[in-house]
PDB file of N, CA and C in Angstrom:
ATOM      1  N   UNK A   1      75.883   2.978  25.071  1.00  0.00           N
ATOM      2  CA  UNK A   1      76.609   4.113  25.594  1.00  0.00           C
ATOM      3  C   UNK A   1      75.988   4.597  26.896  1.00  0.00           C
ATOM      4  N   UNK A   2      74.612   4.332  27.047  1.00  0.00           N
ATOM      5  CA  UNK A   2      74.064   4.971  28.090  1.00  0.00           C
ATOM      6  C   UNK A   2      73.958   3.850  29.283  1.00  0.00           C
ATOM      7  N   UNK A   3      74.135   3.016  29.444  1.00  0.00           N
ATOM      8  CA  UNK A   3      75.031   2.032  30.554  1.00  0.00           C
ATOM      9  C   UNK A   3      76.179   2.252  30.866  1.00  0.00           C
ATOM     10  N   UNK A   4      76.942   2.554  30.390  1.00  0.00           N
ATOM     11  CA  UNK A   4      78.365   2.968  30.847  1.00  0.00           C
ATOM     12  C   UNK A   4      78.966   3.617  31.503  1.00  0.00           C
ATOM     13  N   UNK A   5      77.422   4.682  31.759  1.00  0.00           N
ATOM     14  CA  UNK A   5      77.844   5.886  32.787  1.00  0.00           C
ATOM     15  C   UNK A   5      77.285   4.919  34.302  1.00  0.00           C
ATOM     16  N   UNK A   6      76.394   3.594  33.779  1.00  0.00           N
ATOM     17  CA  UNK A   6      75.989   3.773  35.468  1.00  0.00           C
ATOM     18  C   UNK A   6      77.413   2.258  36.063  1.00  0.00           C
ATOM     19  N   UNK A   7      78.387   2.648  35.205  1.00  0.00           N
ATOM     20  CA  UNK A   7      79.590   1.658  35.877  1.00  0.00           C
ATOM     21  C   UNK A   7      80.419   2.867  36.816  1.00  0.00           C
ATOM     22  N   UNK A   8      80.589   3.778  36.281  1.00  0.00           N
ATOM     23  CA  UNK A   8      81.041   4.869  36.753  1.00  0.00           C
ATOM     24  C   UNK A   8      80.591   4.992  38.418  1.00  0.00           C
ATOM     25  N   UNK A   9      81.120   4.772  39.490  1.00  0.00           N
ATOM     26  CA  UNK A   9      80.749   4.831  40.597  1.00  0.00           C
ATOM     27  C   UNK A   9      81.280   6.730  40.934  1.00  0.00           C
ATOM     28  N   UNK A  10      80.203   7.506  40.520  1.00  0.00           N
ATOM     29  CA  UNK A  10      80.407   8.942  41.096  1.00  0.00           C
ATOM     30  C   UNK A  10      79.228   9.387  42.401  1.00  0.00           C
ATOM     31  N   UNK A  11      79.617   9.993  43.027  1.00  0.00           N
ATOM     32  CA  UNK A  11      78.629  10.645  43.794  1.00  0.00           C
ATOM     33  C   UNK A  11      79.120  11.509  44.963  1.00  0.00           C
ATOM     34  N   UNK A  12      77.963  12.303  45.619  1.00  0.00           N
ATOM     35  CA  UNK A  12      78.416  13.303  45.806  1.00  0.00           C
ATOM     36  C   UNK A  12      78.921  13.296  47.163  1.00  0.00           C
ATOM     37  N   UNK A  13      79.820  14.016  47.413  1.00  0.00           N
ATOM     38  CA  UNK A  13      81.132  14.368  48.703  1.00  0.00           C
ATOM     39  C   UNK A  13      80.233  14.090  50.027  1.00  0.00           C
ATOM     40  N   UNK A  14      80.964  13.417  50.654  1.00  0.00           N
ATOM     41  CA  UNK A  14      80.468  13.840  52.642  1.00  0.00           C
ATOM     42  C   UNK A  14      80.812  14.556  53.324  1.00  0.00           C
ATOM     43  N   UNK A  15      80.078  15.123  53.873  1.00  0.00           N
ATOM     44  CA  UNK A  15      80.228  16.364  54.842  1.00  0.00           C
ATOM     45  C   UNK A  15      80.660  16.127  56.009  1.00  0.00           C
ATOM     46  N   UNK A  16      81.936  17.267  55.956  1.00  0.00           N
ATOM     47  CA  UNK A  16      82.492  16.965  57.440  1.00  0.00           C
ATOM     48  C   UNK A  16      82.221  18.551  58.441  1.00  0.00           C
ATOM     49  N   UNK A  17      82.622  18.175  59.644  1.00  0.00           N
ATOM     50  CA  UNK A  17      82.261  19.287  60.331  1.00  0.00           C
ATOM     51  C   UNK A  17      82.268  21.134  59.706  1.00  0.00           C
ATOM     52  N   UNK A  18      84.031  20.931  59.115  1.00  0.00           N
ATOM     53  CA  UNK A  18      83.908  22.513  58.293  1.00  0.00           C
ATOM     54  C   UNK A  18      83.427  22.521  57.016  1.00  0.00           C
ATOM     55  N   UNK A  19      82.285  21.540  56.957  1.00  0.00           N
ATOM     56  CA  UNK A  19      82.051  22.102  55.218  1.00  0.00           C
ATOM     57  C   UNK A  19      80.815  23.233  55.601  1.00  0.00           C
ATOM     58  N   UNK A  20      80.569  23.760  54.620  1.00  0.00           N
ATOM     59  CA  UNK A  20      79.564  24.732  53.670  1.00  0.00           C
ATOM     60  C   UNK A  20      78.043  23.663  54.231  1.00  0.00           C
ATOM     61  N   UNK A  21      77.457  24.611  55.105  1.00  0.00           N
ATOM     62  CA  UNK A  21      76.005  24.206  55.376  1.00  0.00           C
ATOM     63  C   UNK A  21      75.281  25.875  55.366  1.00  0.00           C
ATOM     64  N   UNK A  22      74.306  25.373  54.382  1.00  0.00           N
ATOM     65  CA  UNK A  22      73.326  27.060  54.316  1.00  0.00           C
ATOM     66  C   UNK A  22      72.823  27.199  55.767  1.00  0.00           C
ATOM     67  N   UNK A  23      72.847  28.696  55.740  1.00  0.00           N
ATOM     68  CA  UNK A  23      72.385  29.218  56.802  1.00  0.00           C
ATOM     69  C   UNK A  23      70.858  28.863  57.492  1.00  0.00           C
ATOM     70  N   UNK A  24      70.319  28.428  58.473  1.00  0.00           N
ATOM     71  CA  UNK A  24      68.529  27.703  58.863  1.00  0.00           C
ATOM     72  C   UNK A  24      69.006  26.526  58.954  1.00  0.00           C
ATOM     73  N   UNK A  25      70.008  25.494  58.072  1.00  0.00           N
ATOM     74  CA  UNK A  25      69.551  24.483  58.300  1.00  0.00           C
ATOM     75  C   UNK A  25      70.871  23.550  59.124  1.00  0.00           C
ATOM     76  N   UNK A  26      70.663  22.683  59.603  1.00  0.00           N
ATOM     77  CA  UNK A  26      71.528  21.687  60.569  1.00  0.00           C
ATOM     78  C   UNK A  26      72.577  20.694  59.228  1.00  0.00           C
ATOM     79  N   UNK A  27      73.721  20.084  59.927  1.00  0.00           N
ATOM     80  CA  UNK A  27      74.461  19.505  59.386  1.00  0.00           C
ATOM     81  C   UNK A  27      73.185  17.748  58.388  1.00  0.00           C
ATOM     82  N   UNK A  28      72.763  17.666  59.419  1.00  0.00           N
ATOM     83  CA  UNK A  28      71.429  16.462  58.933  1.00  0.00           C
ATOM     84  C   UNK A  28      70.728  16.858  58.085  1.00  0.00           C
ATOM     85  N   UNK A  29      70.163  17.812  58.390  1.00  0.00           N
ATOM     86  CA  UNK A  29      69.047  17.953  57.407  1.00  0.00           C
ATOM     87  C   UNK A  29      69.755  18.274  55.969  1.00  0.00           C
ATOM     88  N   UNK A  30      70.753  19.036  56.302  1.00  0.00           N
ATOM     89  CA  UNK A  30      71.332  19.383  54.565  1.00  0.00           C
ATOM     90  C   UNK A  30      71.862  18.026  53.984  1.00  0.00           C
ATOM     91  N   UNK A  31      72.694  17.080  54.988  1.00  0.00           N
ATOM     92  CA  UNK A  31      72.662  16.275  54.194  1.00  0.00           C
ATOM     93  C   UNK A  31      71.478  15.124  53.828  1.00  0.00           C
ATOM     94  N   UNK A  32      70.612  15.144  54.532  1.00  0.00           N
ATOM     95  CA  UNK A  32      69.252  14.668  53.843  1.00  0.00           C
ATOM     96  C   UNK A  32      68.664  15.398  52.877  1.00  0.00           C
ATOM     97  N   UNK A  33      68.644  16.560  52.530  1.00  0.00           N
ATOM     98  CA  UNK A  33      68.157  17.207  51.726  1.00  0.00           C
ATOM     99  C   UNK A  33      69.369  16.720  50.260  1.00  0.00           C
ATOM    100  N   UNK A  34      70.612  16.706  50.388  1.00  0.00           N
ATOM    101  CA  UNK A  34      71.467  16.248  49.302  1.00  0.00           C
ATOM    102  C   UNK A  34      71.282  15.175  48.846  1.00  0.00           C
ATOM    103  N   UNK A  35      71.018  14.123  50.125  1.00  0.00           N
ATOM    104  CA  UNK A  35      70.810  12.842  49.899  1.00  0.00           C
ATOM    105  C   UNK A  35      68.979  12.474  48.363  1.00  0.00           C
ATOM    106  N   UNK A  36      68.155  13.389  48.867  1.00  0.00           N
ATOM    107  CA  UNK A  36      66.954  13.299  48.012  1.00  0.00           C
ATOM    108  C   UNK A  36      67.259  13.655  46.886  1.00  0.00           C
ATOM    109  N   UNK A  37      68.027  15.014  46.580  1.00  0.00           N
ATOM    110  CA  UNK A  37      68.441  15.699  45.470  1.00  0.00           C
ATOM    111  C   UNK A  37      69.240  14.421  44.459  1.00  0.00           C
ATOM    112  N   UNK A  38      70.529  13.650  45.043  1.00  0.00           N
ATOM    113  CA  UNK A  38      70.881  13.030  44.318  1.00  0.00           C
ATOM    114  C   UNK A  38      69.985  11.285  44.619  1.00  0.00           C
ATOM    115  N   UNK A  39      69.087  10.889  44.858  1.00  0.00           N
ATOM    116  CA  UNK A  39      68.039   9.850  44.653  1.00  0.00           C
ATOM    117  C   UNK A  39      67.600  10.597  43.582  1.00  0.00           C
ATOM    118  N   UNK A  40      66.506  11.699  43.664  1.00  0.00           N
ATOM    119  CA  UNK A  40      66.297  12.141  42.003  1.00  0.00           C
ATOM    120  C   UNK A  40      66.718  11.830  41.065  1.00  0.00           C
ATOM    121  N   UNK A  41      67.898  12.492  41.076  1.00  0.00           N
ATOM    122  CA  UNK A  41      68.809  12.578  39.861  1.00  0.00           C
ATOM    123  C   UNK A  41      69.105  10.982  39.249  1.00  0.00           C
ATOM    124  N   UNK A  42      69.204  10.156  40.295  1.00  0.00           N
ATOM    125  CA  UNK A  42      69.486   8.653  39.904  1.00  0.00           C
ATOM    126  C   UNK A  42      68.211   8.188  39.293  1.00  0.00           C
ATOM    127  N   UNK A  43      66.810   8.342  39.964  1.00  0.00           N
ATOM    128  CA  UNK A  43      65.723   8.382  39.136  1.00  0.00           C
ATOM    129  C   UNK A  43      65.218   8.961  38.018  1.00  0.00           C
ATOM    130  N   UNK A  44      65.695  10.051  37.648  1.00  0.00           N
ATOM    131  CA  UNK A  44      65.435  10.621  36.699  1.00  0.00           C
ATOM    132  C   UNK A  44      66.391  10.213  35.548  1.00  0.00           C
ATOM    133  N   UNK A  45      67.479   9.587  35.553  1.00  0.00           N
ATOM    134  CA  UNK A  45      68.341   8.860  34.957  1.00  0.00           C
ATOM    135  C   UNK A  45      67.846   7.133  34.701  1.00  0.00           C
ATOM    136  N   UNK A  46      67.171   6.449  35.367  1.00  0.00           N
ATOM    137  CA  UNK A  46      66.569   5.509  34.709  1.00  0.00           C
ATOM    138  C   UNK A  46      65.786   5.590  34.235  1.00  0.00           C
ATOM    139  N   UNK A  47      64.828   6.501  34.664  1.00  0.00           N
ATOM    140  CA  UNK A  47      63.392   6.716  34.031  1.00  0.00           C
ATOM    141  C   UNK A  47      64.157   7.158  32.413  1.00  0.00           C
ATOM    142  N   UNK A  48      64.989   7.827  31.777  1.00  0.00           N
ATOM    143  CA  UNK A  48      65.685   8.050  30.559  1.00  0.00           C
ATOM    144  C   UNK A  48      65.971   7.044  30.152  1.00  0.00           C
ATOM    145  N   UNK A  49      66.638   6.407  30.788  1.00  0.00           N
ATOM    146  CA  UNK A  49      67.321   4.544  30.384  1.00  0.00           C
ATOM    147  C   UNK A  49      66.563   4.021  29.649  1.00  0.00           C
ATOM    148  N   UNK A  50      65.385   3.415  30.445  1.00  0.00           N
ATOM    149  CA  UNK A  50      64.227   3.060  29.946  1.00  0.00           C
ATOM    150  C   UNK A  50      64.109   2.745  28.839  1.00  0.00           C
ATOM    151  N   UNK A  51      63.836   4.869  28.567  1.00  0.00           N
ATOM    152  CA  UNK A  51      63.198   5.070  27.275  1.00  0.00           C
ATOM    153  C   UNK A  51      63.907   4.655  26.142  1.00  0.00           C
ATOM    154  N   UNK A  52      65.536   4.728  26.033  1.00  0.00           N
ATOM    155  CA  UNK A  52      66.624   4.137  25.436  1.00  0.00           C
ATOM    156  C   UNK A  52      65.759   3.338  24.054  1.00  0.00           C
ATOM    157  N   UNK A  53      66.097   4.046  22.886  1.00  0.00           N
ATOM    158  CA  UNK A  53      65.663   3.170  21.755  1.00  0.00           C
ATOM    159  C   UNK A  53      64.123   3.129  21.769  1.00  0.00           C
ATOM    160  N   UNK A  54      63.479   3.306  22.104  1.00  0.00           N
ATOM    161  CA  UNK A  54      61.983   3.616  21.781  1.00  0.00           C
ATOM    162  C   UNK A  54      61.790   4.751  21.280  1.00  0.00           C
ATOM    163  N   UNK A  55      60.597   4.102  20.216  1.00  0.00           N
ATOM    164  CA  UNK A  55      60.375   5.654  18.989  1.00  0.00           C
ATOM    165  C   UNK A  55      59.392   5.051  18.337  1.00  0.00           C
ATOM    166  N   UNK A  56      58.831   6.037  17.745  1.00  0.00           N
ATOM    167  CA  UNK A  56      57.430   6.055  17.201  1.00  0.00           C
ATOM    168  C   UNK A  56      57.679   5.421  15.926  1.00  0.00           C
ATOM    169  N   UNK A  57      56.997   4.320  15.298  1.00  0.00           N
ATOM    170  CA  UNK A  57      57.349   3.932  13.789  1.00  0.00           C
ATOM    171  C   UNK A  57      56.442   4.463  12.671  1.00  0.00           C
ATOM    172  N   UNK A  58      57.256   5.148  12.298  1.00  0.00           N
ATOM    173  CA  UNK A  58      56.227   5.934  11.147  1.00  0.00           C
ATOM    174  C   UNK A  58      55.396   5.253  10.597  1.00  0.00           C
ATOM    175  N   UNK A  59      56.046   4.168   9.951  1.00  0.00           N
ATOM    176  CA  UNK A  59      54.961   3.502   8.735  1.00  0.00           C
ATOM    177  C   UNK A  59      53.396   2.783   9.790  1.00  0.00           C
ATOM    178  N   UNK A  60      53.420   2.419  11.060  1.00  0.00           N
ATOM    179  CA  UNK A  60      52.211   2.072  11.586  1.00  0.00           C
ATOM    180  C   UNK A  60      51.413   3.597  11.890  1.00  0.00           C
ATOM    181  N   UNK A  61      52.197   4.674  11.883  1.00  0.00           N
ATOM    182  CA  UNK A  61      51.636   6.503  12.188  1.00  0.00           C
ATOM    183  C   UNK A  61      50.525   6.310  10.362  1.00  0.00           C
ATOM    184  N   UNK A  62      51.465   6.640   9.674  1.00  0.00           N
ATOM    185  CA  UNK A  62      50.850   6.445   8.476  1.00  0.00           C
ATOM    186  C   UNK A  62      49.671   5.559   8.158  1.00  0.00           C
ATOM    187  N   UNK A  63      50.115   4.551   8.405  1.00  0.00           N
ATOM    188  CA  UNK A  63      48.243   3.554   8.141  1.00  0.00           C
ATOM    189  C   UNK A  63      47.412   3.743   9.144  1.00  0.00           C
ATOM    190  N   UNK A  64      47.463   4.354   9.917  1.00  0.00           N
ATOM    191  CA  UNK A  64      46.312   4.194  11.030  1.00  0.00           C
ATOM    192  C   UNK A  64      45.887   5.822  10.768  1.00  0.00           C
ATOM    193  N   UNK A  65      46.436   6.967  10.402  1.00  0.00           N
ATOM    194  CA  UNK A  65      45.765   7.703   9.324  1.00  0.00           C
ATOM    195  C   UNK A  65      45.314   7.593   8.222  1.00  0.00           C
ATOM    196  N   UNK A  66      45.654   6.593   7.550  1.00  0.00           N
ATOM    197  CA  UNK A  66      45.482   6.712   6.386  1.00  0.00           C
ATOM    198  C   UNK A  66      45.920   6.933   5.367  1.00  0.00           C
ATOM    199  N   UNK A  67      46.912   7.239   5.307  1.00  0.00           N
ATOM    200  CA  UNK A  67      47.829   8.048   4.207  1.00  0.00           C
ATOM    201  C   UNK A  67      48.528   7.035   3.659  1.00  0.00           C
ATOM    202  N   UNK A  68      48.617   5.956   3.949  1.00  0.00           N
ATOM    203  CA  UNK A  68      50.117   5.027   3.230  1.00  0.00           C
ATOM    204  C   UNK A  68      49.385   4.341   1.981  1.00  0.00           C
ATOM    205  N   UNK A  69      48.397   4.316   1.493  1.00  0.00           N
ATOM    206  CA  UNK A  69      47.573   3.923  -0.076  1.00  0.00           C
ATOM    207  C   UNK A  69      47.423   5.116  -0.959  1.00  0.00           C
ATOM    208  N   UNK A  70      47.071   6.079  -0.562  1.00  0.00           N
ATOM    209  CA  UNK A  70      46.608   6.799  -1.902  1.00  0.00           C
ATOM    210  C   UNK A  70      46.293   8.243  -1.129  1.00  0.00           C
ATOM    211  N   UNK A  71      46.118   8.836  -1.718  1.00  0.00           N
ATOM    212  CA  UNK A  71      45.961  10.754  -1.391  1.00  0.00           C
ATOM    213  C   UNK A  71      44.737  11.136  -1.022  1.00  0.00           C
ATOM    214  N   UNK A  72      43.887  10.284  -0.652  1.00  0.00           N
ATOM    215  CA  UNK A  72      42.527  10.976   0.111  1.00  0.00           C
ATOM    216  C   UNK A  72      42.654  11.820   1.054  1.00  0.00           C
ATOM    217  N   UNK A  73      43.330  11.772   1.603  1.00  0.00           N
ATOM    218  CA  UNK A  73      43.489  12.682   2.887  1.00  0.00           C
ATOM    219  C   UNK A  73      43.935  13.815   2.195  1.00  0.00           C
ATOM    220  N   UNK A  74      44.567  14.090   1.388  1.00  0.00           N
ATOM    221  CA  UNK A  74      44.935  15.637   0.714  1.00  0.00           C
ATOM    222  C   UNK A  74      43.764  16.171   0.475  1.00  0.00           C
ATOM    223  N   UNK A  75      42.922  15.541   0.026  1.00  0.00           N
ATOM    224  CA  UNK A  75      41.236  16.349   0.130  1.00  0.00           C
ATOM    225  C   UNK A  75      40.701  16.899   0.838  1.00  0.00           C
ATOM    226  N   UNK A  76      40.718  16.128   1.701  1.00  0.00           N
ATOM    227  CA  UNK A  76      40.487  16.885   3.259  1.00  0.00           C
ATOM    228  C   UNK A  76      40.942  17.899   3.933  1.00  0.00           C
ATOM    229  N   UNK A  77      39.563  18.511   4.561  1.00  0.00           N
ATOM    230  CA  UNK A  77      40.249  20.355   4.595  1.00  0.00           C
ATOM    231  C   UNK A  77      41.263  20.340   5.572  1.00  0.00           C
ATOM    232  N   UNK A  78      41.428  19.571   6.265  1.00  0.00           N
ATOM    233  CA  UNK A  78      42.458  19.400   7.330  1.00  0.00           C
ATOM    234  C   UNK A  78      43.774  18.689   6.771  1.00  0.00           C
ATOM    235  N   UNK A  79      43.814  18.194   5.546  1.00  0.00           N
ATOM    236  CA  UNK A  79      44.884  17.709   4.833  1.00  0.00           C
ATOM    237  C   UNK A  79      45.607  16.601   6.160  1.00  0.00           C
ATOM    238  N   UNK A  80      44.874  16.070   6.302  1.00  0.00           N
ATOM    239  CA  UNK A  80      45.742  14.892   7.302  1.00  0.00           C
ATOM    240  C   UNK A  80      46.005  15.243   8.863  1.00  0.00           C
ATOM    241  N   UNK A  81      46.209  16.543   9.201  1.00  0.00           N
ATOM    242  CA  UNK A  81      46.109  17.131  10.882  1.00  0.00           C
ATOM    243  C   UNK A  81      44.836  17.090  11.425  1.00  0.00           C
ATOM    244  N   UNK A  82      45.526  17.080  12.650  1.00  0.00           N
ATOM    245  CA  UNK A  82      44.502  17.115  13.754  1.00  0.00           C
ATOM    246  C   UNK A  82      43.627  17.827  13.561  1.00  0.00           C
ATOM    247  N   UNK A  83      42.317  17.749  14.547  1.00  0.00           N
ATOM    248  CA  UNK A  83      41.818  19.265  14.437  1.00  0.00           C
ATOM    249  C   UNK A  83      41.438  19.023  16.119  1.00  0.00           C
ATOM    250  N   UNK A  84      41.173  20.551  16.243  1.00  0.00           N
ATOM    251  CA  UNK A  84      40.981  21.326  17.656  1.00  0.00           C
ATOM    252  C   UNK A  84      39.790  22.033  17.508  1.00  0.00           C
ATOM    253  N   UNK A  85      38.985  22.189  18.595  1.00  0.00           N
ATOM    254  CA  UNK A  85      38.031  23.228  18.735  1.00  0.00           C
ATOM    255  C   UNK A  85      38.409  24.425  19.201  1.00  0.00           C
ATOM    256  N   UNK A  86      37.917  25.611  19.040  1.00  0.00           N
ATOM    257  CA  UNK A  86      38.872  27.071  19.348  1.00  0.00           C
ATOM    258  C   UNK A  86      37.701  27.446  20.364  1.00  0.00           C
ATOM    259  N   UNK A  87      37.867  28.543  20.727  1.00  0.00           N
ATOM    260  CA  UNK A  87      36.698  29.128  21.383  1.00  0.00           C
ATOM    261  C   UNK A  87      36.287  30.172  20.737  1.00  0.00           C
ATOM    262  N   UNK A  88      36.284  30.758  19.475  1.00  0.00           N
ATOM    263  CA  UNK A  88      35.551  31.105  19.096  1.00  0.00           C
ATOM    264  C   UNK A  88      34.959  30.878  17.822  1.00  0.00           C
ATOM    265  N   UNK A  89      33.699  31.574  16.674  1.00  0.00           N
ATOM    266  CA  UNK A  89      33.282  30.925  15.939  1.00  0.00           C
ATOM    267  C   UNK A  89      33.725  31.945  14.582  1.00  0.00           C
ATOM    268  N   UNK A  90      34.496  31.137  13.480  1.00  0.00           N
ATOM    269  CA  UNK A  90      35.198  32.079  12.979  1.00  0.00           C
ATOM    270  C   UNK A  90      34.190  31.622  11.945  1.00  0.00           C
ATOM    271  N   UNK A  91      33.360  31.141  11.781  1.00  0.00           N
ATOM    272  CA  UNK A  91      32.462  30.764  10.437  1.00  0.00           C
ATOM    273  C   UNK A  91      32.225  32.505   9.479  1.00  0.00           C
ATOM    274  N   UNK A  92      31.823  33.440  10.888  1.00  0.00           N
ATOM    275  CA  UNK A  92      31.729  34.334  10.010  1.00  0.00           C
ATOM    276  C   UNK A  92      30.226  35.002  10.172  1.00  0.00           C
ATOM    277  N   UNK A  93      29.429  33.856  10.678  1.00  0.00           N
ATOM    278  CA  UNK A  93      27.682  34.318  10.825  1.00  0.00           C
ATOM    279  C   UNK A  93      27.610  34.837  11.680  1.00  0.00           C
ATOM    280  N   UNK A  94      26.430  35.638  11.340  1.00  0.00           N
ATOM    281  CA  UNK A  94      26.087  36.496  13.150  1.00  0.00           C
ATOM    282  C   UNK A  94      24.689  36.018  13.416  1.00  0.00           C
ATOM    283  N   UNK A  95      25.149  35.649  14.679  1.00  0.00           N
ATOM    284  CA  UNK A  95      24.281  34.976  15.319  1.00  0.00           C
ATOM    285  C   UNK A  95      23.710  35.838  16.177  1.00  0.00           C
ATOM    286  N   UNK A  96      22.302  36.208  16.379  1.00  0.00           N
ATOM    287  CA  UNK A  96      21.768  36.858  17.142  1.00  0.00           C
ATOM    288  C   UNK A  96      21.783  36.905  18.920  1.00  0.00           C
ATOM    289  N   UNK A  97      21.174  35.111  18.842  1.00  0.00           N
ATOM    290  CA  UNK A  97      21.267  35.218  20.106  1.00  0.00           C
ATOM    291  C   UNK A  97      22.162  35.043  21.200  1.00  0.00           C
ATOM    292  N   UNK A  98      23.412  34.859  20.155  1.00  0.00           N
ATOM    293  CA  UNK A  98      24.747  34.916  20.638  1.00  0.00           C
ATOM    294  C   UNK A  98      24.811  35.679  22.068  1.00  0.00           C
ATOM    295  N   UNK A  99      25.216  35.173  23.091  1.00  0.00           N
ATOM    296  CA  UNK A  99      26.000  36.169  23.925  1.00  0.00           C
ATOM    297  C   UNK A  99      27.502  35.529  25.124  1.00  0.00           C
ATOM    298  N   UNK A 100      28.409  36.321  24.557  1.00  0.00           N
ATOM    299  CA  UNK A 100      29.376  36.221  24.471  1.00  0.00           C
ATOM    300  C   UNK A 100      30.563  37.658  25.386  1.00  0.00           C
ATOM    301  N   UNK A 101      31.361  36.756  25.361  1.00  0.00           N
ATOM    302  CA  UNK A 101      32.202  38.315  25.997  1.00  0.00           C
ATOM    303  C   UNK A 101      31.846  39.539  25.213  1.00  0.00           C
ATOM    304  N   UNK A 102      31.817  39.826  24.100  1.00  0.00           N
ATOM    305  CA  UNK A 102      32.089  40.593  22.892  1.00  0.00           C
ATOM    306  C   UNK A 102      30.391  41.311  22.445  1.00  0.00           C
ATOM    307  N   UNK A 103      29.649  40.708  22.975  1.00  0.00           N
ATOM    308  CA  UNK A 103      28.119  41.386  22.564  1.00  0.00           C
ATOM    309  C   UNK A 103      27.632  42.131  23.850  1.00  0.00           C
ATOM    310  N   UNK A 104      27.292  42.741  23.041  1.00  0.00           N
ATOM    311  CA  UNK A 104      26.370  44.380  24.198  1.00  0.00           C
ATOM    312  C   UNK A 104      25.619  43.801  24.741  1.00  0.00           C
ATOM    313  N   UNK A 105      25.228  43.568  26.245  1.00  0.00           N
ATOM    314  CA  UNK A 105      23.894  43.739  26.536  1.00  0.00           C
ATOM    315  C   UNK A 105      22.615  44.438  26.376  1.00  0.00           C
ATOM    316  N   UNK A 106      21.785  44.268  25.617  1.00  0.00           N
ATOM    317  CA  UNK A 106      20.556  44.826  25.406  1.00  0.00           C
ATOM    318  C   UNK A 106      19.758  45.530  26.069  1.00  0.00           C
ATOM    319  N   UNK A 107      19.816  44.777  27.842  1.00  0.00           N
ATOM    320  CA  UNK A 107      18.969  45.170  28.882  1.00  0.00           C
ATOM    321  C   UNK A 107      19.463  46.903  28.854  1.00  0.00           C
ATOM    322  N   UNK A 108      20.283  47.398  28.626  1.00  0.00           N
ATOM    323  CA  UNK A 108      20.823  48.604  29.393  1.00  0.00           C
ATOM    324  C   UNK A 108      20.309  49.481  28.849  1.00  0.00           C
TER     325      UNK A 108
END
C-alpha cells in the first residue's frame, strides 16, 4: 500500500508572476525555499518506506532477557525492567558527610 502513493505523480504548483510570494522574499528564493520544503517531505517519506514491515520480534526480546524458560526474573526486584540511576538516594540513610543541594552548610 505504501508504494502506491509514490506512482501518484503529485507535486507542488509553479509560480507565476501573480502568485502569493511572502513579503522579504524574491520570486527565487521562495521558490527555492518550496523547492527544499518539498525534497524533505520526499525524504522523509522514504526514510518511512524503508522502515515498512520492520518490528521487533518478541520471542528473540524474551530470551535475551531471560524470561522465555521459567520465572526467575519475577524474583527479581526489578521483575524483568530496566533499571535507571536517579539522582537521588532514596535508601533512606543519612549520611553525614553528604553534601548535597538539600544539606546546611556547617561553616556558617
Amino acid at each position: 500500500m505504501i508504494t502506491c502513493f509514490l506512482e501518484i505523480q503529485l507535486g507542488t504548483g509553479k509560480l507565476s508572476a501573480k502568485s502569493y510570494v511572502p513579503d522579504g522574499l524574491t520570486l527565487a528564493q521562495y521558490e527555492a525555499q518550496r523547492s527544499k520544503e518539498t525534497k524533505g517531505k520526499a525524504d522523509n517519506y522514504q526514510r518511512n518506506v524503508a522502515k515498512a514491515g520492520k518490528f521487533l520480534d518478541y520471542t528473540q526480546f524474551y530470551i535475551d532477557r531471560g524470561t522465555d524458560t521459567n520465572e526467575s526474573w519475577n524474583k527479581d526486584i526489578n521483575k524483568g525492567h530496566r533499571m535507571c540511576k536517579t539522582k537521588y538516594d532514596w535508601s533512606g540513610e543519612k549520611i553525614e558527610e553528604s553534601k548535597g543541594w538539600f544539606t546546611k552548610d556547617k561553616k556558617k
